[in-house]
Every structure is written in C-alpha cells, then in structure tokens.
N, C-alpha and C. Protein backbone atom coordinates (compact mmCIF):
# COMPACT_ATOMS: atom_id res chain seq x y z
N UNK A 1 0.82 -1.18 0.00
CA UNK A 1 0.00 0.00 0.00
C UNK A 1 0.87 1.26 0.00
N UNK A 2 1.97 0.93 1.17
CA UNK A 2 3.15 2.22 0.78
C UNK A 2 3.69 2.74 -0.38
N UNK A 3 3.51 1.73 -1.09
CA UNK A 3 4.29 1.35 -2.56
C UNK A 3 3.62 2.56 -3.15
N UNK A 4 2.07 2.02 -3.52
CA UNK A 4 1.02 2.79 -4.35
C UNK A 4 0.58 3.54 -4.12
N UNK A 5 0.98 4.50 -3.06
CA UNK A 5 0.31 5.85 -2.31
C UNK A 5 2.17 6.54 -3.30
N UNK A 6 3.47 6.03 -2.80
CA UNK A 6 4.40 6.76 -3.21
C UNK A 6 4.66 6.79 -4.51
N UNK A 7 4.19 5.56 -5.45
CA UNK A 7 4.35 5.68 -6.94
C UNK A 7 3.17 6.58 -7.10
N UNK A 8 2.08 7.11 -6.67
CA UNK A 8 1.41 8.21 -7.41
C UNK A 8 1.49 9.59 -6.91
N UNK A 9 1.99 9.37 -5.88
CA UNK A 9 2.96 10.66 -5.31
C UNK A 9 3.51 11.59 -6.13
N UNK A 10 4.40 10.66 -6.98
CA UNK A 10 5.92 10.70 -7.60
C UNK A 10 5.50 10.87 -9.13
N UNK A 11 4.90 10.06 -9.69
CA UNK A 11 3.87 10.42 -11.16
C UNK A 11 2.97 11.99 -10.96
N UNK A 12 2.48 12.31 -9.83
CA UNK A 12 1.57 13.58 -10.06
C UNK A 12 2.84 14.45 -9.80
N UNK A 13 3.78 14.37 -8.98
CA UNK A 13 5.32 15.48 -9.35
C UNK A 13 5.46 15.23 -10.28
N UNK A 14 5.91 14.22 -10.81
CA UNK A 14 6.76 14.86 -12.36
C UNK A 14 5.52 15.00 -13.71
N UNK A 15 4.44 14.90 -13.53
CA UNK A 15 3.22 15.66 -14.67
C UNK A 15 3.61 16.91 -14.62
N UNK A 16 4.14 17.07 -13.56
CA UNK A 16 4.05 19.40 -13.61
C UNK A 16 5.49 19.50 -14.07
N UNK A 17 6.14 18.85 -14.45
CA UNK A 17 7.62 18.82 -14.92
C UNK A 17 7.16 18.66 -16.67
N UNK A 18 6.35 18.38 -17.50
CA UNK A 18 5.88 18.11 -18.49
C UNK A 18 4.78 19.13 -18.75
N UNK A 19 4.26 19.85 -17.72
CA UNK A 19 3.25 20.73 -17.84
C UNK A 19 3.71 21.64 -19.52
N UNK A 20 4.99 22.15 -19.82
CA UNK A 20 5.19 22.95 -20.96
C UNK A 20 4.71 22.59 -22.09
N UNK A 21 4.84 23.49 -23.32
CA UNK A 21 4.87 22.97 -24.35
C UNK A 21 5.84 22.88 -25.09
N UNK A 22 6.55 21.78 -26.39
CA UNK A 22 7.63 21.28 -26.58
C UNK A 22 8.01 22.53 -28.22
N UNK A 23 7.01 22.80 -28.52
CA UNK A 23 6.81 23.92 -30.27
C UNK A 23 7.51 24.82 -29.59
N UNK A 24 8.11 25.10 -31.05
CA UNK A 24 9.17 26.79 -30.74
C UNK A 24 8.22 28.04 -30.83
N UNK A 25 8.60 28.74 -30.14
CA UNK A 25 7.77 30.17 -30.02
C UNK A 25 7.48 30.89 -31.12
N UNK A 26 6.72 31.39 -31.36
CA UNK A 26 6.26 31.94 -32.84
C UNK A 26 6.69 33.42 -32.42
N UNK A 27 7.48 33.51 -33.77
CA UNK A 27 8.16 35.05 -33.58
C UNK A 27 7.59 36.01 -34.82
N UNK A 28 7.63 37.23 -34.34
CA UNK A 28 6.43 37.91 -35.32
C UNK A 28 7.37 38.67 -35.87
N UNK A 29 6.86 38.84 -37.07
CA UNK A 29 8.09 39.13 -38.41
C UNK A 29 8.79 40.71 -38.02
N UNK A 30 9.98 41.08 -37.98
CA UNK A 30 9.85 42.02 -37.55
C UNK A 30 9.87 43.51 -39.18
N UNK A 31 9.27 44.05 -38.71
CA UNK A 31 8.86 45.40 -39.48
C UNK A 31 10.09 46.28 -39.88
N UNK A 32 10.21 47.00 -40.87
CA UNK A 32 11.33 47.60 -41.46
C UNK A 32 10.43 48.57 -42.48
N UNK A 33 10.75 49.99 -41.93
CA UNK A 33 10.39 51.00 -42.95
C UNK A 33 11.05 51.16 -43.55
N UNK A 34 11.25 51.31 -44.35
CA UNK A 34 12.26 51.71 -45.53
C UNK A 34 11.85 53.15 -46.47
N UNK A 35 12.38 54.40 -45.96
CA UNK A 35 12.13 55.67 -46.36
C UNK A 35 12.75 55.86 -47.68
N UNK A 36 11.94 56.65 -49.04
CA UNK A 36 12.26 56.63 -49.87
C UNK A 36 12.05 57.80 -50.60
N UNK A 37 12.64 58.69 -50.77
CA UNK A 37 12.64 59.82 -51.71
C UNK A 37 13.23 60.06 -52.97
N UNK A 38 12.49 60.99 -53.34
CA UNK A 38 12.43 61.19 -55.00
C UNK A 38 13.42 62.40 -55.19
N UNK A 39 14.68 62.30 -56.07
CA UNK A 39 15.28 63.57 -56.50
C UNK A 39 14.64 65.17 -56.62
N UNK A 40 13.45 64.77 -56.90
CA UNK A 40 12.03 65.44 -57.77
C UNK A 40 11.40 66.23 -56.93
N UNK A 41 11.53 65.74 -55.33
CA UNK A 41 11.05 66.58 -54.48
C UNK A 41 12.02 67.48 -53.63
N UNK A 42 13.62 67.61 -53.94
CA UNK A 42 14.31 68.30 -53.71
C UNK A 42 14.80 69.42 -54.12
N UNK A 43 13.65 69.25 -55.58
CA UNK A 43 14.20 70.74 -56.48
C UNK A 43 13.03 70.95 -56.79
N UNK A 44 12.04 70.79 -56.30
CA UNK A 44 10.47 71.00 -56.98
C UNK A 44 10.35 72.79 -56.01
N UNK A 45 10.41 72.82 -55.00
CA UNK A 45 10.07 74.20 -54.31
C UNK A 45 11.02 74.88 -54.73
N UNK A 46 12.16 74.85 -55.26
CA UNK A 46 13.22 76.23 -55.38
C UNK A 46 12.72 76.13 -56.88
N UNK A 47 12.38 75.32 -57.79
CA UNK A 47 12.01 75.64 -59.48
C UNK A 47 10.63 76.84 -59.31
N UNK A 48 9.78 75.99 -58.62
CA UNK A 48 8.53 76.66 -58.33
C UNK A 48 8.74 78.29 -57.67
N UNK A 49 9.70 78.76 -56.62
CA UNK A 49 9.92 79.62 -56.35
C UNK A 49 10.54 80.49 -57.55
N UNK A 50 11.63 79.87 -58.32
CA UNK A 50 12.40 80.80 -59.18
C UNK A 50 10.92 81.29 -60.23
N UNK A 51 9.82 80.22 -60.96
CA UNK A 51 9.23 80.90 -61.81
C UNK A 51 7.70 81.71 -60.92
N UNK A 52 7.99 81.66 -59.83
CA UNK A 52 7.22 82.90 -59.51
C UNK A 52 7.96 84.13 -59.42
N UNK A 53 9.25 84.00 -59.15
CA UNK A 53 9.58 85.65 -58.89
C UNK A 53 9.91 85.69 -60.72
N UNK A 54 10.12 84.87 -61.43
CA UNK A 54 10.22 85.55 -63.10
C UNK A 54 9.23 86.09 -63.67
N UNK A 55 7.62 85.17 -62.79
CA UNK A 55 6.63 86.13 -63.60
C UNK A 55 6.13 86.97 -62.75
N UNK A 56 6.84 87.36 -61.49
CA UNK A 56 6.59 89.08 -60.72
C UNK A 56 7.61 90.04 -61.38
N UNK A 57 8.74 89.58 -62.23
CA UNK A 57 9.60 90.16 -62.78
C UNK A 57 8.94 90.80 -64.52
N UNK A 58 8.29 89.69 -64.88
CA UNK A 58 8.04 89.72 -66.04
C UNK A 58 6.78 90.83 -66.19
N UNK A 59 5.72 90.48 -65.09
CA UNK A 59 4.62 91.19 -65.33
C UNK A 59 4.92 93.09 -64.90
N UNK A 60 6.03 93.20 -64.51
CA UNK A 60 6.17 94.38 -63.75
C UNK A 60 7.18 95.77 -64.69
C-alpha cells in the first residue's frame, strides 16, 4: 500500500515537470520601414519659387 500511495505521489510530481509545451515560439516578423525619396522633391520648391519671382519680374 506504501508502494502505491508513493508511486502516485511521484507520477503527479513529475506531470508538472511536463506541464510545458515542446513547439518553438512563434516570432512575429519584424517590421522595417524603408524611407524613400524622390530627386524630384528636392528641387520641386526652389524651381517653383524661381518661376514665380520671373513672372513678378516679367509682369512688372
């Protein structure tokens, strides 16, 4: 009877030793912005500026 009281003793300890799960952790993709500009928007406000003051020049 000692026997079968300590073998289920000893089986319900080591169930909580198995309690985990054995799958690898799911890892979530990681994110990367990648900023991208256009030549086009580095000379777009000084073009735009030069032909306004040519046609305050022109009309005057």
């Amino acid at each position: 009877m000692k026997k079968l009281v300590l073998a289920t003793a000893l089986s319900v300890a080591a169930t909580g030793a198995f309690a985990g799960n054995v799958a690898e952790p799911v890892m979530e993709p990681e994110i990367i912005i990648e900023e991208t500009s256009s030549s086009n928007q580095g000379i777009l406000v000084p073009v735009l500026f030069l032909v306004l003051v040519a046609a305050a020049v022109g009309s005057s």
